[in-house]
Protein backbone atom coordinates (compact mmCIF):
# COMPACT_ATOMS: atom_id res chain seq x y z
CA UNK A 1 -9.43 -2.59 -17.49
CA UNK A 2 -6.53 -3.12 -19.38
CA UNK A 3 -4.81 -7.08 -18.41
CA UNK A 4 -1.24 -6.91 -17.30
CA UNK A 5 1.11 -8.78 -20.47
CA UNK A 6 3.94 -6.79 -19.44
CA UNK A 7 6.23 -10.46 -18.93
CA UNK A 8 4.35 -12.45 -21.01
CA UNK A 9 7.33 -12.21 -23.60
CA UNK A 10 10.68 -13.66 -22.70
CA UNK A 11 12.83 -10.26 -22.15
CA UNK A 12 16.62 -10.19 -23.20
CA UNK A 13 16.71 -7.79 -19.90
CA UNK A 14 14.70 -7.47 -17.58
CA UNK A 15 15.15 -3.91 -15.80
CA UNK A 16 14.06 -2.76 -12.39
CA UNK A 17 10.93 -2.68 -11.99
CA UNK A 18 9.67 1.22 -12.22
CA UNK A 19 5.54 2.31 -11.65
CA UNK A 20 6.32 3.69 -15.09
CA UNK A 21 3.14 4.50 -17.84
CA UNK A 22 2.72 0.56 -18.77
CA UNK A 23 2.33 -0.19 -15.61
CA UNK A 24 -0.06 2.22 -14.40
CA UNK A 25 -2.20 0.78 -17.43
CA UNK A 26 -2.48 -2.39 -16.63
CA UNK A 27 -1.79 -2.03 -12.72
CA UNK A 28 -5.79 -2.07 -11.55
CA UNK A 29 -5.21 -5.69 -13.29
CA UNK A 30 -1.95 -6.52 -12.76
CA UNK A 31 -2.56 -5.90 -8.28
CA UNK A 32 -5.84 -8.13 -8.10
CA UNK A 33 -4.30 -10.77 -10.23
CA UNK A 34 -1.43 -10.89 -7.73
CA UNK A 35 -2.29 -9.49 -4.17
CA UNK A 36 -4.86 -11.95 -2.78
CA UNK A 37 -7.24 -10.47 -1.03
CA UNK A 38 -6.27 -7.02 -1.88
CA UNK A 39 -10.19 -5.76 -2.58
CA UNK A 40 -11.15 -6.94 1.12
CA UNK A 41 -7.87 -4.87 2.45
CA UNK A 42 -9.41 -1.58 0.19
CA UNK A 43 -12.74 -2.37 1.19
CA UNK A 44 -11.66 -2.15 5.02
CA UNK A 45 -9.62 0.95 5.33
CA UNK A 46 -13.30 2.25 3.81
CA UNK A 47 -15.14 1.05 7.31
CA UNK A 48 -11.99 1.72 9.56
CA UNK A 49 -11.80 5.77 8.01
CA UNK A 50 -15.45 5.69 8.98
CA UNK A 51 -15.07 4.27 12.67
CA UNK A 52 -11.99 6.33 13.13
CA UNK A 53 -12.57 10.05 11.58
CA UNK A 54 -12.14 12.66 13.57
CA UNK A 55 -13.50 16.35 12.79
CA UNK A 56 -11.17 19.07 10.85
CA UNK A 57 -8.72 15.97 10.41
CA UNK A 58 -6.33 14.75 7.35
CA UNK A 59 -6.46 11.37 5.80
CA UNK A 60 -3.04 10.33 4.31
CA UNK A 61 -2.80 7.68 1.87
CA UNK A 62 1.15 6.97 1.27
CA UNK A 63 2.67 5.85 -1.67
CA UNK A 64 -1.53 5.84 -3.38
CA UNK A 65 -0.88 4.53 -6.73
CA UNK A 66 -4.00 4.92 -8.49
CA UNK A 67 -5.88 6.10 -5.46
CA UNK A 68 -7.94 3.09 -4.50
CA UNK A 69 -7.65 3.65 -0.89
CA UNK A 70 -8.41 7.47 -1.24
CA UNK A 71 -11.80 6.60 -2.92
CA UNK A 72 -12.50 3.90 -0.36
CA UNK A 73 -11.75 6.41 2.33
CA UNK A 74 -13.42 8.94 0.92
CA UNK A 75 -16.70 6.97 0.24
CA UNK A 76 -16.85 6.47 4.32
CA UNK A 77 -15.97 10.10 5.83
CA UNK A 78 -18.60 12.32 6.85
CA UNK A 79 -16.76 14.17 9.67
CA UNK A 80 -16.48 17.92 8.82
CA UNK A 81 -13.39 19.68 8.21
CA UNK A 82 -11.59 16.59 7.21
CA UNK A 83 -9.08 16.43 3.79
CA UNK A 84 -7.75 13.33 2.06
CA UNK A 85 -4.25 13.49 0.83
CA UNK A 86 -3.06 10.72 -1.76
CA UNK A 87 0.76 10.82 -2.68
CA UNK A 88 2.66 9.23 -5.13
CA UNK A 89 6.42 9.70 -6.72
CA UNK A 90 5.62 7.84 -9.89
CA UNK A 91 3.72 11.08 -12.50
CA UNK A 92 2.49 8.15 -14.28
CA UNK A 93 0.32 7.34 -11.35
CA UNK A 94 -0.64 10.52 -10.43
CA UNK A 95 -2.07 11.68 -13.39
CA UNK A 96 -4.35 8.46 -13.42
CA UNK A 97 -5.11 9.11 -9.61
CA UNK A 98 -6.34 12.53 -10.23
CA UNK A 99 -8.69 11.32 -13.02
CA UNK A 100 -9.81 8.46 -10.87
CA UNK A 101 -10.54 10.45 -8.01
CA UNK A 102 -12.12 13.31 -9.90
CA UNK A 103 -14.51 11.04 -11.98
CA UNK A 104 -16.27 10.95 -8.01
CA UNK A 105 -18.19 13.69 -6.65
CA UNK A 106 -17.97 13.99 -2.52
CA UNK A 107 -18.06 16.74 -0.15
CA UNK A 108 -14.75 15.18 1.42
CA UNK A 109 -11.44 17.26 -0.79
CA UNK A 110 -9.03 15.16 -1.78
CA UNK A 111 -5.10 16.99 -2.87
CA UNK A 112 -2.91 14.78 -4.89
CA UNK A 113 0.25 15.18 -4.63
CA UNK A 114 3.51 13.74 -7.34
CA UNK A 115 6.33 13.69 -4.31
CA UNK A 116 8.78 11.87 -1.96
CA UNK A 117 6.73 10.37 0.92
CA UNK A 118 9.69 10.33 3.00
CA UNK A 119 10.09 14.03 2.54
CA UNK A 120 6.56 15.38 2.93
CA UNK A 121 5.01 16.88 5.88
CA UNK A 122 3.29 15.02 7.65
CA UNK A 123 0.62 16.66 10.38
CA UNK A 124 -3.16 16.83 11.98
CA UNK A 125 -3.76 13.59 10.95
CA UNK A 126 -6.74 10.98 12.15
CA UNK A 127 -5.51 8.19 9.74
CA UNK A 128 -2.78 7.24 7.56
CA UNK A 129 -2.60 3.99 4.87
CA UNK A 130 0.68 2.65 4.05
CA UNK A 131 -0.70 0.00 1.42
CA UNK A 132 2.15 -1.83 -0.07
CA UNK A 133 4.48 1.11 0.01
CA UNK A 134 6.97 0.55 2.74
CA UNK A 135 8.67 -2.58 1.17
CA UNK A 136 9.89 -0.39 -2.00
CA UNK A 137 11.57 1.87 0.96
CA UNK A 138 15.04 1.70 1.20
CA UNK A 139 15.78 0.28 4.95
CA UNK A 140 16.69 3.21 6.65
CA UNK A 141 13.76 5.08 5.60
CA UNK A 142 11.57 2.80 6.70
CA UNK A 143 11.69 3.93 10.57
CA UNK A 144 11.69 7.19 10.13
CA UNK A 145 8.74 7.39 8.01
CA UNK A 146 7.00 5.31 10.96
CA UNK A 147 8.18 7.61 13.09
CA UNK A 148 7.16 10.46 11.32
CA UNK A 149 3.33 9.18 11.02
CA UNK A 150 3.63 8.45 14.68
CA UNK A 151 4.41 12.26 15.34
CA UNK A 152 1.55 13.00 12.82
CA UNK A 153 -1.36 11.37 13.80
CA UNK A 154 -4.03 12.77 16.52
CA UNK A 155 -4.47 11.11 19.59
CA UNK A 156 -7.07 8.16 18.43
CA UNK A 157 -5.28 8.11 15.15
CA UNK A 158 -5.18 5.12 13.29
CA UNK A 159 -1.81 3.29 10.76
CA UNK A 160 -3.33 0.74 8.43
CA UNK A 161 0.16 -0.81 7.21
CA UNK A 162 -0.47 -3.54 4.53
CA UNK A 163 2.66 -5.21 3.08
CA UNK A 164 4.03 -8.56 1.58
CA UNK A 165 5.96 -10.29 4.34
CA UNK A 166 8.79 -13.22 4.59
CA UNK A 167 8.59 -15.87 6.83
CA UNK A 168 11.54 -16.01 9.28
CA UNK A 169 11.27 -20.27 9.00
CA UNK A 170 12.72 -20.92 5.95
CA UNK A 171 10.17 -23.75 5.46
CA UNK A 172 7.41 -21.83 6.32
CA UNK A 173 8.97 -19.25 3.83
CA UNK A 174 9.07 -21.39 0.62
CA UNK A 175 5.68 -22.88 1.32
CA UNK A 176 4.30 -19.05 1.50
CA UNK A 177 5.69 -18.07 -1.89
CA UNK A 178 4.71 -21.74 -3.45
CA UNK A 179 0.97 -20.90 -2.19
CA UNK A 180 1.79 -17.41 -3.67
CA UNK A 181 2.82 -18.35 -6.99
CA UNK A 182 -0.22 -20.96 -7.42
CA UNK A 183 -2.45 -17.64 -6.78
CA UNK A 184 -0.98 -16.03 -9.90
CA UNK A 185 -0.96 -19.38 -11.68
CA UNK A 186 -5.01 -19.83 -11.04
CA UNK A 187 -5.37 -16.16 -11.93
CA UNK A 188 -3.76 -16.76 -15.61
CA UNK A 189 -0.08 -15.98 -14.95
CA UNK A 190 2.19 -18.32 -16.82
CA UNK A 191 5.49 -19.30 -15.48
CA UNK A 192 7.54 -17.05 -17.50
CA UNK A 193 5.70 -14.29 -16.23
CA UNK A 194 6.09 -15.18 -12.63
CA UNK A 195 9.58 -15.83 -13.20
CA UNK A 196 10.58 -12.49 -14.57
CA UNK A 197 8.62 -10.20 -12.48
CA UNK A 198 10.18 -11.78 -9.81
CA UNK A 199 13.28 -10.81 -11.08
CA UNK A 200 12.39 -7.54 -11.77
CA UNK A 201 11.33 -6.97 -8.38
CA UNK A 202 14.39 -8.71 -6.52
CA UNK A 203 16.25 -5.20 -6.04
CA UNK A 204 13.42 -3.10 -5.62
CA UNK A 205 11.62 -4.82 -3.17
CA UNK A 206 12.87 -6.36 0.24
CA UNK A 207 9.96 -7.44 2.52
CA UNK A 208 9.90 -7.21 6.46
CA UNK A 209 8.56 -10.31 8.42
CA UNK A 210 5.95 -9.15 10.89
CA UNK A 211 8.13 -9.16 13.69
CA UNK A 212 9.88 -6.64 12.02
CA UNK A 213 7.28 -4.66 11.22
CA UNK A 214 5.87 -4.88 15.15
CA UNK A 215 9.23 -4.08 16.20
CA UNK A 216 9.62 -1.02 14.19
CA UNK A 217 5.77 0.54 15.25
CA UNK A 218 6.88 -0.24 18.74
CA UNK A 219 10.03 1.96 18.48
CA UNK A 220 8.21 4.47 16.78
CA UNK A 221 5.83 4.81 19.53
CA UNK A 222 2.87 2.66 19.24
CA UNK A 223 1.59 0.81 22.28
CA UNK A 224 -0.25 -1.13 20.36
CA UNK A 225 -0.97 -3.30 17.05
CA UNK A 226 -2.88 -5.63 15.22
CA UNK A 227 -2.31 -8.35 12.75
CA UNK A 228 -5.59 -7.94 11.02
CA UNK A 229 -5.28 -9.67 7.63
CA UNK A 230 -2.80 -12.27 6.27
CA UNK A 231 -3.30 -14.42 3.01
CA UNK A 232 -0.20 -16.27 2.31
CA UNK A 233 3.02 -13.77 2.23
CA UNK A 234 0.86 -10.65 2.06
CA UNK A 235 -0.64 -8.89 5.46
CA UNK A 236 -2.55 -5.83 7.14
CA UNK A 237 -2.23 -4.15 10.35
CA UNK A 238 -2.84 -1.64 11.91
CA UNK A 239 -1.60 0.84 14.89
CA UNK A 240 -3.03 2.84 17.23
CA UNK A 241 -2.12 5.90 18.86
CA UNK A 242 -3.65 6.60 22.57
């Protein structure tokens, strides 16, 4: 695994940040050095695709980088019939998802796919996984995709949505990002680094607070959800359609 030194040198500019080639090489790295808890969220949409297959079923994971929720969901399906589909936009991670998923041998077929997640069909589906996706979603996207996986998913079908949230107190806000930024610290992020990813990331990324987020799965359709998972400004759900 190759560590993340993408900011460790000061930058005359930092650009947008882009799920370009040097980041897929380093990403495995770079996500567990700065999502806390992000191996327990993986390792649970593994046991929830097992409690909530369904036969001749798809399995969406949305926006699937380098396909770690695929291969967890993969590991735990059994039910006949059923088809995983990972999708990405960035080639970069596609080409390292296929290799990642075909390194595996299962019975359970897995397509990947290099396209728009807001444009892709969505349909017959038992589960979807939104892990760390939507924030990188322009606004206006963001409800019709939620919409759109609403419309897709089976009766019994489960959303696992995991995303990095703000605070709506500003207090509560700044002491989330503080607790946030001493996670990256104790995993061997300097201060530089911090600094300018965080800059990189300003226009790219625009986090929901929760309320937002149970707002928008309400509208969509879903009668209910669940706060499952929160470590500082980073959080799991899920939603559940009857």
């Amino acid at each position: 695994m190759q560590k993340d030194h993408i900011y460790a040198e000061p930058l005359a500019h930092i650009q947008d940040f882009r799920f370009d080639d040097q980041v897929a090489d380093v990403f495995p790295d770079m996500i567990q050095r700065s999502v806390p808890g992000y191996q327990s969220i993986i390792q649970t949409i593994g046991q929830l695709a097992e409690r909530y297959q369904q036969t001749n079923s798809h399995y969406y994971d949305l926006g699937c980088s380098l396909g770690a929720a695929s291969l967890a969901m993969r590991r735990h399906i059994s039910a006949s019939g059923s088809k995983i589909i990972a999708v990405d936009n960035s080639a970069a991670m596609v080409q390292r998802c296929q290799r990642h998923l075909s390194a595996f041998r299962s019975e359970v077929p897995v397509e990947v796919l290099e396209a728009d997640i807001c444009e892709l069909p969505l349909e017959n589906a038992a589960m979807v996984v939104i892990n760390f996706t939507l924030q990188f979603l322009a606004k206006p996207q963001r409800n019709d995709l939620i919409e759109r996986v609403y419309q897709a998913l089976k009766p019994g079908g489960l959303l696992v949505l995991s995303e990095k949230i703000v605070s709506e107190n500003v207090q509560s806000n700044d002491l989330l990002i503080e607790l946030h930024h001493n996670f990256k610290r104790a995993n061997g992020y300097s201060e530089l680094e911090i600094s300018q990813k965080r800059t990189a990331l300003e226009k790219v990324m625009q986090p929901d607070s929760i309320a937002e987020h149970q707002v928008r799965l309400q509208q969509a359709g879903f009668a209910e959800s669940t706060l499952w998972f929160q470590c500082f400004n980073f959080c799991s759900m899920v939603a559940f359609k009857s």
